[in-house]
C-alpha atoms as a PDB file:
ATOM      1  CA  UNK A   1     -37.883 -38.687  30.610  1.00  0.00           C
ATOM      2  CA  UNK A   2     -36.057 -41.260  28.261  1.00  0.00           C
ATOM      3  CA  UNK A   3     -32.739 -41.225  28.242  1.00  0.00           C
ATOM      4  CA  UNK A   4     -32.239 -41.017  24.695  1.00  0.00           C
ATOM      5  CA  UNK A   5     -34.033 -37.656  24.828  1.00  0.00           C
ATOM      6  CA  UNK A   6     -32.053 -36.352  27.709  1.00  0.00           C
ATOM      7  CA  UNK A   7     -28.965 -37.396  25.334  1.00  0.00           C
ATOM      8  CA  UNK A   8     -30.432 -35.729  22.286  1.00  0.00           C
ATOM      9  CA  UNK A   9     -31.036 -32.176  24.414  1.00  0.00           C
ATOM     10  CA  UNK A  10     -27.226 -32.413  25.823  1.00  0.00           C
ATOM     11  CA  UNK A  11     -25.682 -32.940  22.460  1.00  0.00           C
ATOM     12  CA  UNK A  12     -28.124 -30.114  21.200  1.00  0.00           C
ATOM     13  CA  UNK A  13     -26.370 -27.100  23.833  1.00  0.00           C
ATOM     14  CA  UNK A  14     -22.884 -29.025  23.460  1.00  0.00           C
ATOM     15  CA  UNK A  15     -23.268 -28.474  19.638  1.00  0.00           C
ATOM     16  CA  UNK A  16     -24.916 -24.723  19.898  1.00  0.00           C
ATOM     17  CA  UNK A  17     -21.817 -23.662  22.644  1.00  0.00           C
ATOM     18  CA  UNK A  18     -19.410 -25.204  20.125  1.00  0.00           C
ATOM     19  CA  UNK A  19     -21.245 -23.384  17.558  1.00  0.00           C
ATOM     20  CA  UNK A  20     -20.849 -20.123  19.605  1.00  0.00           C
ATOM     21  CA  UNK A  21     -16.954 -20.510  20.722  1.00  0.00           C
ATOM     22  CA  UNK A  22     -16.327 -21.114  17.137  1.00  0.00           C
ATOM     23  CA  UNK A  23     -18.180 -18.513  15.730  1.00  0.00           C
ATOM     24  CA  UNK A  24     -16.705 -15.970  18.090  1.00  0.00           C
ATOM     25  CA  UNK A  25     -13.184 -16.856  17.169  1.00  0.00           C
ATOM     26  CA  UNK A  26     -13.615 -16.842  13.285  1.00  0.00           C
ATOM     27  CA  UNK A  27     -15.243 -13.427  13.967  1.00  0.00           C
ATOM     28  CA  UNK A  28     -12.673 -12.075  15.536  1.00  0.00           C
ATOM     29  CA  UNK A  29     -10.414 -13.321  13.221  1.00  0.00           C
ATOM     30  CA  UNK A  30     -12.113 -11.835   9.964  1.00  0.00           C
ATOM     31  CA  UNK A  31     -12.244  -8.608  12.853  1.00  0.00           C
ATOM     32  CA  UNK A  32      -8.934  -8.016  13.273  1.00  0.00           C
ATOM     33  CA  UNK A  33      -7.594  -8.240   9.602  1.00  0.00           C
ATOM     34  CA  UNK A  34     -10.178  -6.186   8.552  1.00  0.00           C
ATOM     35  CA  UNK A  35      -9.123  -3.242  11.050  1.00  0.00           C
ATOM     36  CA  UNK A  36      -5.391  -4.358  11.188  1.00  0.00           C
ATOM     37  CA  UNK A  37      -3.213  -1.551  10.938  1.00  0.00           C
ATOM     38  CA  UNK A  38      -1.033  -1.185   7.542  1.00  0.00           C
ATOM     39  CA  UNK A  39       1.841   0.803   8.927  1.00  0.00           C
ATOM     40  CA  UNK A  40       0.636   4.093   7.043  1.00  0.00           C
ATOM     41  CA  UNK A  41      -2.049   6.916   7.727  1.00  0.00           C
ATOM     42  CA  UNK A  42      -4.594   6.510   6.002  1.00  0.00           C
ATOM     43  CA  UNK A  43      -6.992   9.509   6.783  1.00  0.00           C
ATOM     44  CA  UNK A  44      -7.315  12.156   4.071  1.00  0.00           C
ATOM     45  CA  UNK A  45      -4.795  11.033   1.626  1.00  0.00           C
ATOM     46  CA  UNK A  46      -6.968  11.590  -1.581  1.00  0.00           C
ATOM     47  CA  UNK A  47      -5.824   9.692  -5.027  1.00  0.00           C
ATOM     48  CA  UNK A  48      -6.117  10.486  -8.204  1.00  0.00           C
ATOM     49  CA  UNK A  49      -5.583   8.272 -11.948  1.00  0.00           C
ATOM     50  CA  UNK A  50      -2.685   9.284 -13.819  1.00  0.00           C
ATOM     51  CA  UNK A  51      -3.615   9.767 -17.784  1.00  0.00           C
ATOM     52  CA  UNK A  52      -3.707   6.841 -19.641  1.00  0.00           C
ATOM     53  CA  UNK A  53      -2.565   8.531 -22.740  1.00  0.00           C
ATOM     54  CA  UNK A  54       1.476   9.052 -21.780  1.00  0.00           C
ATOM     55  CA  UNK A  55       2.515  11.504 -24.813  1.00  0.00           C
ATOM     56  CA  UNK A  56       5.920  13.169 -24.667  1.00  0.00           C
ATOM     57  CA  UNK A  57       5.415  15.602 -22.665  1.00  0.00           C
ATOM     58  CA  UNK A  58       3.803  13.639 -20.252  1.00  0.00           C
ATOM     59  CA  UNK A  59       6.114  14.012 -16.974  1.00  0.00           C
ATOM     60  CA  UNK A  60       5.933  17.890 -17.363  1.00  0.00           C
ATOM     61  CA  UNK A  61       2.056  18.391 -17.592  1.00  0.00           C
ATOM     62  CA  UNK A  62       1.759  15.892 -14.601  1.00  0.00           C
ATOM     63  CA  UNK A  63       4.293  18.238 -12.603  1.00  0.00           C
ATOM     64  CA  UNK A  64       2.881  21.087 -13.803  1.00  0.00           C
ATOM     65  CA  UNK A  65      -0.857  19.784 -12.366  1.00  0.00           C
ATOM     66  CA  UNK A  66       1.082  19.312  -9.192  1.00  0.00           C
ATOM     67  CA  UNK A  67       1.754  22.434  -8.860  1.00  0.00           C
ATOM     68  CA  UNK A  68      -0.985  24.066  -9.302  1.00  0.00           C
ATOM     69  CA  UNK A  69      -2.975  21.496  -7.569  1.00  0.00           C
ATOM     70  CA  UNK A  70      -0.916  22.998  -4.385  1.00  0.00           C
ATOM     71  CA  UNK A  71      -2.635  26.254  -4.830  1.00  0.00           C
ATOM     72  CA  UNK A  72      -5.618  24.468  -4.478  1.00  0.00           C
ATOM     73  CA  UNK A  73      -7.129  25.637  -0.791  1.00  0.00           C
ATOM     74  CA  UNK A  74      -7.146  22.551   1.614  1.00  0.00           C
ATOM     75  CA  UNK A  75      -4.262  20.542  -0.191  1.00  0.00           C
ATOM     76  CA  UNK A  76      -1.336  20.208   1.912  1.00  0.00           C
ATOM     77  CA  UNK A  77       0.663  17.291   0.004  1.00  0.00           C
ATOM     78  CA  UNK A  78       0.962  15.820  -3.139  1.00  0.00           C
ATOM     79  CA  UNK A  79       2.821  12.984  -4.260  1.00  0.00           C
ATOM     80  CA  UNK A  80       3.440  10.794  -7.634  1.00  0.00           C
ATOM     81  CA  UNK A  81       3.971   7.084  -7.411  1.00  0.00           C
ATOM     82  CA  UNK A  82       3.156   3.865  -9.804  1.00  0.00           C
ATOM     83  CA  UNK A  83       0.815   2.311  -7.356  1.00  0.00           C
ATOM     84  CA  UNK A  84      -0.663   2.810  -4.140  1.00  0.00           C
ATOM     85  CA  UNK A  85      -1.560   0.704  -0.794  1.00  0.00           C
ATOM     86  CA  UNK A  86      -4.465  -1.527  -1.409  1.00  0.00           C
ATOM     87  CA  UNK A  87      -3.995  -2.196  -4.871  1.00  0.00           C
ATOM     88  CA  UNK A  88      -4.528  -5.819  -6.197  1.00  0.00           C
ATOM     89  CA  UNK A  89      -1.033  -6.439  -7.071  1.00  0.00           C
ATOM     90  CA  UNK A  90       2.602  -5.542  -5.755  1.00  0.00           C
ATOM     91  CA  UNK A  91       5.378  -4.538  -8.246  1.00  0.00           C
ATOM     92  CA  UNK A  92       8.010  -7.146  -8.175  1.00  0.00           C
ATOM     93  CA  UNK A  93      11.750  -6.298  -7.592  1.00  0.00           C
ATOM     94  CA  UNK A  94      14.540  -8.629  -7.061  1.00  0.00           C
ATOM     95  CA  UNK A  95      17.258  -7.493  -4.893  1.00  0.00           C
ATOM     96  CA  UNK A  96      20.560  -9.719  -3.858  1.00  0.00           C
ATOM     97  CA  UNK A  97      23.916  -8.416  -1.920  1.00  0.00           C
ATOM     98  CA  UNK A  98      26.112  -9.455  -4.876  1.00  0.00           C
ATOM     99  CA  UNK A  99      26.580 -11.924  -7.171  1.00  0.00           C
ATOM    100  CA  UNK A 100      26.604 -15.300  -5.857  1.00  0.00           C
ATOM    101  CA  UNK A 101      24.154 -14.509  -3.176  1.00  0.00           C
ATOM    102  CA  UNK A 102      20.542 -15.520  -2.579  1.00  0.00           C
ATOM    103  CA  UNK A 103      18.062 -13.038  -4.773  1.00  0.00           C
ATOM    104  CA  UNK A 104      14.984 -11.693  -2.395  1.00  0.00           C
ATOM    105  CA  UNK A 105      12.196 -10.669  -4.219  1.00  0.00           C
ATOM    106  CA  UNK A 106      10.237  -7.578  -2.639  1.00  0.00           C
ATOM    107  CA  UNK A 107       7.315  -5.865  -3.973  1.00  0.00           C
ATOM    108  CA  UNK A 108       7.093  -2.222  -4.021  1.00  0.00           C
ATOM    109  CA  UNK A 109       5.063   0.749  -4.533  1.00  0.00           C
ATOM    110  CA  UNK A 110       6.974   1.693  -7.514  1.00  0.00           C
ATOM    111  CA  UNK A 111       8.799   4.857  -8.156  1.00  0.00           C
ATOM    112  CA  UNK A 112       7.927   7.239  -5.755  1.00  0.00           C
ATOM    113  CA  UNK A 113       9.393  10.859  -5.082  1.00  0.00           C
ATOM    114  CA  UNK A 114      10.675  12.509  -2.068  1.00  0.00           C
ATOM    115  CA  UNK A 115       7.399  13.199  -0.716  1.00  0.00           C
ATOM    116  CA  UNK A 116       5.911   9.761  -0.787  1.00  0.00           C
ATOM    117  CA  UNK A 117       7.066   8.182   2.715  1.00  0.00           C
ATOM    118  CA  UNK A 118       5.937  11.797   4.718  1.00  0.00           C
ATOM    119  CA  UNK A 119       2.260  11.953   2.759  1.00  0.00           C
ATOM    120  CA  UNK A 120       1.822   8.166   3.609  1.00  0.00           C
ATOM    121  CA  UNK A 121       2.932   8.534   7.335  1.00  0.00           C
ATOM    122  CA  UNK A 122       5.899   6.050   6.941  1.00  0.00           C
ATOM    123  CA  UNK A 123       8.593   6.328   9.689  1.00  0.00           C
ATOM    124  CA  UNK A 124      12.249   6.502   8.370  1.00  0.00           C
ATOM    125  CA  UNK A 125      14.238   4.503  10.838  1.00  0.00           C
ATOM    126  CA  UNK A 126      17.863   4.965   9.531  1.00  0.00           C
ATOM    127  CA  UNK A 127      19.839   7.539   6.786  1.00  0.00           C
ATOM    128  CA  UNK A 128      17.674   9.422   4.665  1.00  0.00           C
ATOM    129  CA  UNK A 129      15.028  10.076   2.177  1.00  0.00           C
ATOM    130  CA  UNK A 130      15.516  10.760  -1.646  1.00  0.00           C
ATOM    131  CA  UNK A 131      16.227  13.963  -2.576  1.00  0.00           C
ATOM    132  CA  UNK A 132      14.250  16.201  -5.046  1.00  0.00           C
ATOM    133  CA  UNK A 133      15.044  15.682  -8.453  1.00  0.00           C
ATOM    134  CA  UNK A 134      18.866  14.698  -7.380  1.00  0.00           C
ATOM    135  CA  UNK A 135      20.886  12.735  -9.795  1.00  0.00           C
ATOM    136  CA  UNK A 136      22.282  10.410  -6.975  1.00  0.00           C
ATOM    137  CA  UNK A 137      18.731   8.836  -6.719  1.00  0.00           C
ATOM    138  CA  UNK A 138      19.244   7.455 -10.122  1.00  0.00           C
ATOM    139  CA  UNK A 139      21.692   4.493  -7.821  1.00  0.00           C
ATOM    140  CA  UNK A 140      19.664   4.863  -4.669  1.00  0.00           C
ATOM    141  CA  UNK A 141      17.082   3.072  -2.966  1.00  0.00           C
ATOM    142  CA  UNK A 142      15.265   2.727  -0.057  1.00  0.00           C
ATOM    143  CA  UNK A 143      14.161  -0.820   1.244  1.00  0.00           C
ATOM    144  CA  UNK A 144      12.119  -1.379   4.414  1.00  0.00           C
ATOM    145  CA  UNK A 145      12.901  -2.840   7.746  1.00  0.00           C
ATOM    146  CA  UNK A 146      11.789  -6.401   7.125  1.00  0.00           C
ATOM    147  CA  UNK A 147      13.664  -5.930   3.153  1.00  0.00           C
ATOM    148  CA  UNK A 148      16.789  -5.752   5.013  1.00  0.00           C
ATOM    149  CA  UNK A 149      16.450  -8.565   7.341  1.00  0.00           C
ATOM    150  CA  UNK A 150      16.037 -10.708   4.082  1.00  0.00           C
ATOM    151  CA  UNK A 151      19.071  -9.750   2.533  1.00  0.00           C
ATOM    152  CA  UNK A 152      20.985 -10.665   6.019  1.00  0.00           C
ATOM    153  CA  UNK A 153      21.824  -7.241   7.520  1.00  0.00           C
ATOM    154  CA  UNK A 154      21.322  -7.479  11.235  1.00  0.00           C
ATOM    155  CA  UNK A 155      19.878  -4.206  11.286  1.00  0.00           C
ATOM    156  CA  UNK A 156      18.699  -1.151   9.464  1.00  0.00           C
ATOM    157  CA  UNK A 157      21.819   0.694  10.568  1.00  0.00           C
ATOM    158  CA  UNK A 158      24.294  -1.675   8.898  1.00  0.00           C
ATOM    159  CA  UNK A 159      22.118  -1.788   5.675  1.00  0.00           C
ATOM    160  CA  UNK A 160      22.767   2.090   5.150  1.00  0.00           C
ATOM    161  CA  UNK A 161      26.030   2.546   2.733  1.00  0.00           C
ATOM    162  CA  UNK A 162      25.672  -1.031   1.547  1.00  0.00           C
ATOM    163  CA  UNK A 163      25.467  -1.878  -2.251  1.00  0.00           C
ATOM    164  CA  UNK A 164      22.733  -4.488  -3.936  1.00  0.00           C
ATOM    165  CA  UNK A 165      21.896  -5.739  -6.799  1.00  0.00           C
ATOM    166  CA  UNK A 166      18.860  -5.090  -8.621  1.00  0.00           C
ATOM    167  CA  UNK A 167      16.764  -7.025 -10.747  1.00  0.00           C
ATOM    168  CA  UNK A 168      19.505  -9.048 -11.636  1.00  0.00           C
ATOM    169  CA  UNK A 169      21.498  -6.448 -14.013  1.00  0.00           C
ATOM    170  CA  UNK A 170      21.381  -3.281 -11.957  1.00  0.00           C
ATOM    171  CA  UNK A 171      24.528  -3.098  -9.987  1.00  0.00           C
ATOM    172  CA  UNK A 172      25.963  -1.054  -7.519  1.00  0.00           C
ATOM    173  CA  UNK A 173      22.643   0.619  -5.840  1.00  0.00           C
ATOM    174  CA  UNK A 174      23.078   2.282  -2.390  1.00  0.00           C
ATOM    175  CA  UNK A 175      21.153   1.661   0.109  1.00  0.00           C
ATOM    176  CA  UNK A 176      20.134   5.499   1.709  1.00  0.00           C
ATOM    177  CA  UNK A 177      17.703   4.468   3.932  1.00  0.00           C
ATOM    178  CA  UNK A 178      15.330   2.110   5.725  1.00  0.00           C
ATOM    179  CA  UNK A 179      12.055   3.011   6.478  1.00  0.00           C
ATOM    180  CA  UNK A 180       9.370   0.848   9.009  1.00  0.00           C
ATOM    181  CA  UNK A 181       7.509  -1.698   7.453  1.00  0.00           C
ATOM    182  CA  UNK A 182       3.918  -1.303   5.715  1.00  0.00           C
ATOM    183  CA  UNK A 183       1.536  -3.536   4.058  1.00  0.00           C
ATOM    184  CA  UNK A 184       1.978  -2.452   0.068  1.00  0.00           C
ATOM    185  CA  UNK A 185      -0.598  -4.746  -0.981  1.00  0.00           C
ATOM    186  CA  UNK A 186      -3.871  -6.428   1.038  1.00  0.00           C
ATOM    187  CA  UNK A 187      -3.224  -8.980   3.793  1.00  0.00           C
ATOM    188  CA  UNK A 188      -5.100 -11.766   2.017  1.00  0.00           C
ATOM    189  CA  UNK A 189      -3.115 -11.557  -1.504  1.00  0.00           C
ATOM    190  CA  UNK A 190      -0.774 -13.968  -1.217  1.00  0.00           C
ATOM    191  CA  UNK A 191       1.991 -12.192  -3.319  1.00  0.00           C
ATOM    192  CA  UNK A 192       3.490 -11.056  -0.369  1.00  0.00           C
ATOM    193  CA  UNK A 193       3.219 -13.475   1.936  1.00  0.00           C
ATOM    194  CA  UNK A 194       6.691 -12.596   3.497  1.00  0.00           C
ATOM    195  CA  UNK A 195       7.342  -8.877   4.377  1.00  0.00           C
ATOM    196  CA  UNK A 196      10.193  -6.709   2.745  1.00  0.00           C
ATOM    197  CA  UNK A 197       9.270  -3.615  -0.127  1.00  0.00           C
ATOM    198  CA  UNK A 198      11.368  -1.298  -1.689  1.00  0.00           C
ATOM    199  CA  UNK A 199      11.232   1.836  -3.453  1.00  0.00           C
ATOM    200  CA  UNK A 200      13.334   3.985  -5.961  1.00  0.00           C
ATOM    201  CA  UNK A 201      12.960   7.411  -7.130  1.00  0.00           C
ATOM    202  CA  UNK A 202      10.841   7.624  -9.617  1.00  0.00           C
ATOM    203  CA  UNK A 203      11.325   5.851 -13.410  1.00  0.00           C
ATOM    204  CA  UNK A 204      15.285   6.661 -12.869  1.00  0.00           C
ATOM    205  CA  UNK A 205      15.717   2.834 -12.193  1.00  0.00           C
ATOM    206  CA  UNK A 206      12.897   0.644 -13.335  1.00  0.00           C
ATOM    207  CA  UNK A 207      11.889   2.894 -16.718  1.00  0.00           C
ATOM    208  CA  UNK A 208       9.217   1.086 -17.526  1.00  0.00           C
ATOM    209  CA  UNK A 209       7.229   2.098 -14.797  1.00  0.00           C
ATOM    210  CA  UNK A 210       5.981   5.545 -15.262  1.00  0.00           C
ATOM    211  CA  UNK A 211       3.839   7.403 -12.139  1.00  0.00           C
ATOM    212  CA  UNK A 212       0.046   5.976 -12.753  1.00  0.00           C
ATOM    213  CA  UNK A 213      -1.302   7.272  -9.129  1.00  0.00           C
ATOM    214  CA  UNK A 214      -1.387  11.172  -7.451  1.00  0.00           C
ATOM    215  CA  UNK A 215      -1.818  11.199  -4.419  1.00  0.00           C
ATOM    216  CA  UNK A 216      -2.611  14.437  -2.253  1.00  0.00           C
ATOM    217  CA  UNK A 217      -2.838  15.157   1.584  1.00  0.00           C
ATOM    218  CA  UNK A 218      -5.847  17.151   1.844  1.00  0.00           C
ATOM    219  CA  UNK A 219      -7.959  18.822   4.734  1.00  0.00           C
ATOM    220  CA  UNK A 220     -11.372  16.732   4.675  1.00  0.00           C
ATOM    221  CA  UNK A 221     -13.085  19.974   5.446  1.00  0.00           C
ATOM    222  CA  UNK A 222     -12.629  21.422   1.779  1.00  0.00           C
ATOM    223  CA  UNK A 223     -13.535  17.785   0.192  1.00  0.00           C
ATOM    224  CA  UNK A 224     -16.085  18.503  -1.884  1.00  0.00           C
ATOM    225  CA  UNK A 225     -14.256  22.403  -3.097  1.00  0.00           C
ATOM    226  CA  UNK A 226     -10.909  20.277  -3.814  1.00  0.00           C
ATOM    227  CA  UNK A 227     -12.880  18.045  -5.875  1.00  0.00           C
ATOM    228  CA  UNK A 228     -14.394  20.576  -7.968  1.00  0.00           C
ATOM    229  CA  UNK A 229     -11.154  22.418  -8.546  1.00  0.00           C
ATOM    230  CA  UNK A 230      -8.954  19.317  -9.535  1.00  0.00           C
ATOM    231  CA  UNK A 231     -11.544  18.253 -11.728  1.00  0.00           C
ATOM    232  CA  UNK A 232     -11.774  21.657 -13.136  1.00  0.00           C
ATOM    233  CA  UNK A 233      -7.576  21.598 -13.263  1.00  0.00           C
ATOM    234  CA  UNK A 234      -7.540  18.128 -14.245  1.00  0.00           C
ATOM    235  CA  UNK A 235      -9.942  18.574 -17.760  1.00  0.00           C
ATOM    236  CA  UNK A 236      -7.799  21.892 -18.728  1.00  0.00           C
ATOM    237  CA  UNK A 237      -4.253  19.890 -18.839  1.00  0.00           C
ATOM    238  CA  UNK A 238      -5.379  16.604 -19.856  1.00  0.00           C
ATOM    239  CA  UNK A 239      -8.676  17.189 -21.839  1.00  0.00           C
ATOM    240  CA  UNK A 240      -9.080  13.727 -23.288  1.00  0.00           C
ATOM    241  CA  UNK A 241      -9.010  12.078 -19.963  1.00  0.00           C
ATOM    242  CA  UNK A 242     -11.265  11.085 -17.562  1.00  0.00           C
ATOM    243  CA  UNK A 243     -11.364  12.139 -13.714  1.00  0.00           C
ATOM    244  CA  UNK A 244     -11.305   9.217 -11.472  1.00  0.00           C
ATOM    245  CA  UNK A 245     -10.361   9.835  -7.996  1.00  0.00           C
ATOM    246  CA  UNK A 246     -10.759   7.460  -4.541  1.00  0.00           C
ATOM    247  CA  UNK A 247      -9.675   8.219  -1.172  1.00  0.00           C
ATOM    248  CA  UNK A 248      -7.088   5.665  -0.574  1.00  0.00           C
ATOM    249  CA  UNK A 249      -8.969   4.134   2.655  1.00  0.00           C
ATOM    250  CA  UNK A 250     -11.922   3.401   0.440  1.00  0.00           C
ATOM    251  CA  UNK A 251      -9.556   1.591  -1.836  1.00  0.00           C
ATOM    252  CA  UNK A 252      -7.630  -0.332   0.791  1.00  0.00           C
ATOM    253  CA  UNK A 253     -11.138  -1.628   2.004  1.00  0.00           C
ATOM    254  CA  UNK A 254     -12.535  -2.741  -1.540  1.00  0.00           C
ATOM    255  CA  UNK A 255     -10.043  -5.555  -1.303  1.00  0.00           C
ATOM    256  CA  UNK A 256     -12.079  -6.925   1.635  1.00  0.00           C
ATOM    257  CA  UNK A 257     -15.492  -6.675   0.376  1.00  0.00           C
ATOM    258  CA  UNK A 258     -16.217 -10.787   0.543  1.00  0.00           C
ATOM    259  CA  UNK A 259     -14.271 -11.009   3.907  1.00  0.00           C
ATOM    260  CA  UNK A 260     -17.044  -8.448   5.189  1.00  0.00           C
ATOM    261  CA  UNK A 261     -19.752 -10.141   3.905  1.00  0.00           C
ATOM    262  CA  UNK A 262     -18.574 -13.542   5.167  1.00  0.00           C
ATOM    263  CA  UNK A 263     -18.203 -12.070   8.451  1.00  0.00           C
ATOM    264  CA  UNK A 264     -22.096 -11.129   8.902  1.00  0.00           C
ATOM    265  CA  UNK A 265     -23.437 -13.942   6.869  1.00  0.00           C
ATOM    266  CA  UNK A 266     -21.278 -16.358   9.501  1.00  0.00           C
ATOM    267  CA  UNK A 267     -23.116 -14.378  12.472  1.00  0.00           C
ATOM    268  CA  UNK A 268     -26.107 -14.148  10.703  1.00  0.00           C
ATOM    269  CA  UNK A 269     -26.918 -18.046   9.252  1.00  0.00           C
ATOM    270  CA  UNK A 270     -24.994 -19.512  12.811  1.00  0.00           C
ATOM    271  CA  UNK A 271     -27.675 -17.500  15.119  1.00  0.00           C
ATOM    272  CA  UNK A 272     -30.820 -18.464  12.998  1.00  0.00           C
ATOM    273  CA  UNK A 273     -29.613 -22.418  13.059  1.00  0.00           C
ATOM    274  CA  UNK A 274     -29.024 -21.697  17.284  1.00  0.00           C
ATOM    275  CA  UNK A 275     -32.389 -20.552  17.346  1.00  0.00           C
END
């Protein structure tokens, strides 16, 4: 056999193992983001669209479809917040120890109420969550793990007490508590490339951001009777609006839609040029 044939059939299997290691490792790669955990629980948390139209009396029909969304068989939580996990974009807040000091900006879920970090599965690590409707969470918030590392406390402990500045103006906000860090917004945006969110209590702080998301813990076993019923609920308070719900895993994984195609067309194209 000529040698130049010989040479032709080694650099053939040298190129298709190449082809193979390389493969593999971009697989498992795309793999591993794609089931990376995001620091919440994600099963059977169930979210709902706010009403676009925001009349006056806006905050007490959404409370009031709260509550009766809890007598609702099969819904165990419910929660208001201005975004959720696995939306496109963060929130942006600027925090800073005092003036003179470096300003951190975090991204955040918005304002969220006391239920928000026990629906989502978030672990509070030091002082305490915001209470119900209590005027101290109008100077309160609660920053995450990585949040405080930015803003040089040496750990979540030391951070509770302490007050920030926010978004430049906002002085004197207590810290309450520090809660373990999640992903607010998908690994491959690259608005939050360094960790660190924070949350306040509702509009109290940031007023321009009224509660656009409901979310509800529910028991997957009454899925399709929950449905009906907030529907049902949801046309009788807000009769102009539209229904749109999403479980919040399916919206988490929308966000990787091209990463999951990439993956199988990469397996798929690299096997048929092997063979």
């Amino acid at each position: 056999t000529p040698w130049w044939i010989k040479s032709l059939l080694t650099f053939q299997y040298a190129s298709a193992v190449v082809l193979l290691i390389w493969v593999v490792t971009v697989y498992f790669q795309l793999d591993y983001i794609l089931n990376k955990h995001m620091g919440i629980d994600e099963n059977g948390i169930m979210v709902v669209d706010c009403p676009l139209n925001r009349q006056e009396d806006y905050n007490s029909k959404l409370e009031y479809f709260v509550t009766e969304a809890y007598k609702i068989n099969g819904v165990r939580t419910a929660s208001l917040s201005k975004s959720i996990m696995g939306d496109g974009a963060g929130l942006p807040q600027f925090a800073q120890r005092n003036e003179g000091t470096a300003v951190v900006g975090l991204f955040s879920n918005g304002g969220v109420d006391e239920n928000f970090l026990n629906l989502y599965g978030i672990r509070l690590l030091e002082g305490r969550n915001f209470n119900a409707n209590s005027p101290s969470n109008h100077k309160s918030v609660l920053l995450s793990s990585g949040a405080t590392k930015r803003l040089g406390f040496s750990s979540p402990a030391e951070a509770i007490g302490a007050r920030i500045i926010l978004n430049y103006q906002v002085k004197d906000i207590e810290i309450i508590g520090v809660y373990d860090e999640y992903k607010s917004v998908p690994f491959f945006a690259n608005i939050q490339s360094s960790p660190g969110t924070l949350l306040t209590y509702k509009n109290t702080i940031t007023q321009d951001q009224p509660a656009s998301k409901m979310s509800f813990k529910i028991n997957l076993q009454y899925t399709s009777t929950i449905v009906t019923e907030l529907d049902e609920l949801y046309r009788s308070v807000f009769p102009l609006e539209t229904f749109n719900w999403v479980f919040l895993d399916q919206n988490i994984r929308r966000n990787y839609a091209q990463e999951q195609i990439t993956r199988n067309q990469i397996i798929l194209f690299t096997f048929l040029a092997i063979g």
